[in-house]
Protein backbone atom coordinates (compact mmCIF):
# COMPACT_ATOMS: atom_id res chain seq x y z
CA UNK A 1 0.00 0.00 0.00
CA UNK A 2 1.61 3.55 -0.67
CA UNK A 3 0.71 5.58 2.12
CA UNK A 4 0.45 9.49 2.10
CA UNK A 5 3.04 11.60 3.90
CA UNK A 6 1.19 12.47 7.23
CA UNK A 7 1.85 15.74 9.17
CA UNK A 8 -0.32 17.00 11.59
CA UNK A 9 0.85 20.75 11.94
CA UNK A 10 -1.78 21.78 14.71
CA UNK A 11 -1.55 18.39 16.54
CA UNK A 12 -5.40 18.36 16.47
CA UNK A 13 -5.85 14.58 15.38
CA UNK A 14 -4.55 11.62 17.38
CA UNK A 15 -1.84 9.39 16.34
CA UNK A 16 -4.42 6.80 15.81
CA UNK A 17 -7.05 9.04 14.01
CA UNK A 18 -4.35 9.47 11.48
CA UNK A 19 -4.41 5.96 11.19
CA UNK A 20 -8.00 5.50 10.41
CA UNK A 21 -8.10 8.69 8.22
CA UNK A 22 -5.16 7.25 6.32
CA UNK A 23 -6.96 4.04 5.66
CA UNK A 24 -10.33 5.75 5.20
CA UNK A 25 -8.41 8.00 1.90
CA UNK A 26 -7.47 4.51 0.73
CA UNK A 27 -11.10 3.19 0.18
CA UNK A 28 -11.27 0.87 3.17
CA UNK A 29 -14.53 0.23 4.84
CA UNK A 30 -15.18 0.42 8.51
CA UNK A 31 -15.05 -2.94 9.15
CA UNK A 32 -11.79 -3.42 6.71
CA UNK A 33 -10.07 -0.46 9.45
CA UNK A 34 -11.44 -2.61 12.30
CA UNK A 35 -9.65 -5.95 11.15
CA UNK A 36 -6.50 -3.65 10.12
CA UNK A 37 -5.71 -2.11 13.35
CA UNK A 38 -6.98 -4.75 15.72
CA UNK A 39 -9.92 -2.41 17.12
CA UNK A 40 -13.29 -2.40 17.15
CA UNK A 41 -16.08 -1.35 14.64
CA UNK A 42 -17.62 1.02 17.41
CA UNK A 43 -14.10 2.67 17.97
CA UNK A 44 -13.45 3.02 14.75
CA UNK A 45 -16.96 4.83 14.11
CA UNK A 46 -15.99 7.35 17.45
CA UNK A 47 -12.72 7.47 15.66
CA UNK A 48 -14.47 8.92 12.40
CA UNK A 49 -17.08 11.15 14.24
CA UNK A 50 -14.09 12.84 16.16
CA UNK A 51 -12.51 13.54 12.46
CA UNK A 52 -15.95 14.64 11.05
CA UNK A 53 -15.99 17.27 13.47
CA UNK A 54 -12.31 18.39 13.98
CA UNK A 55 -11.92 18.70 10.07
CA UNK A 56 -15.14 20.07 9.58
CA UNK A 57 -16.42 17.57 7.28
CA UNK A 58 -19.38 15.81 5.77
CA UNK A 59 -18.76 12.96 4.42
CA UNK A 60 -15.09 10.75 3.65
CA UNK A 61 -14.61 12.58 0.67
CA UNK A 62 -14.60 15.90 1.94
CA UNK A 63 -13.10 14.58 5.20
CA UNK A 64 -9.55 13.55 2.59
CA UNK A 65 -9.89 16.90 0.83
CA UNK A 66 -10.08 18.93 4.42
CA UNK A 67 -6.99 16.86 5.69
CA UNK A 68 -4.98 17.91 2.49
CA UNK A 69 -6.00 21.18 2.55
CA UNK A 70 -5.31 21.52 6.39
CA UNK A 71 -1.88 19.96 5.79
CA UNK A 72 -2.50 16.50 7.64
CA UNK A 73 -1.56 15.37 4.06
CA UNK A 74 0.72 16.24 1.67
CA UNK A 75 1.23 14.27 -1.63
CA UNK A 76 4.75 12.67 -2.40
């Protein structure tokens, strides 16, 4: 998997909400992140609320485009 650079200038997100947001820009499903990091469906939805609302976001797709344009990502 080639994985984004991930920077999180204002250290608003959590080490593992970078996680899930990584895997969430990648297409995975919530159950797919749950297997993946060993955690469960229910803490991966809290994990995905808490990035809804920190990034100001709607929906996954504006959720990616907020992290790049907030700098969490940058493109290689």
């Amino acid at each position: 998997m080639k994985t984004m650079f991930l920077h999180n200038p204002t250290n608003q997100v959590s080490k593992r909400e970078l996680e899930v947001l990584e895997l969430l820009s990648f297409g995975y499903s919530t159950p797919e992140i749950s297997q993946a990091l060993y955690i469960s469906s229910n803490t991966i939805k809290a994990h995905r609320k808490s990035l809804f609302k920190k990034l100001h976001a709607v929906n996954v797709a504006h959720l990616v485009r907020s992290a790049f344009e907030s700098g969490i990502f940058q493109a290689r």
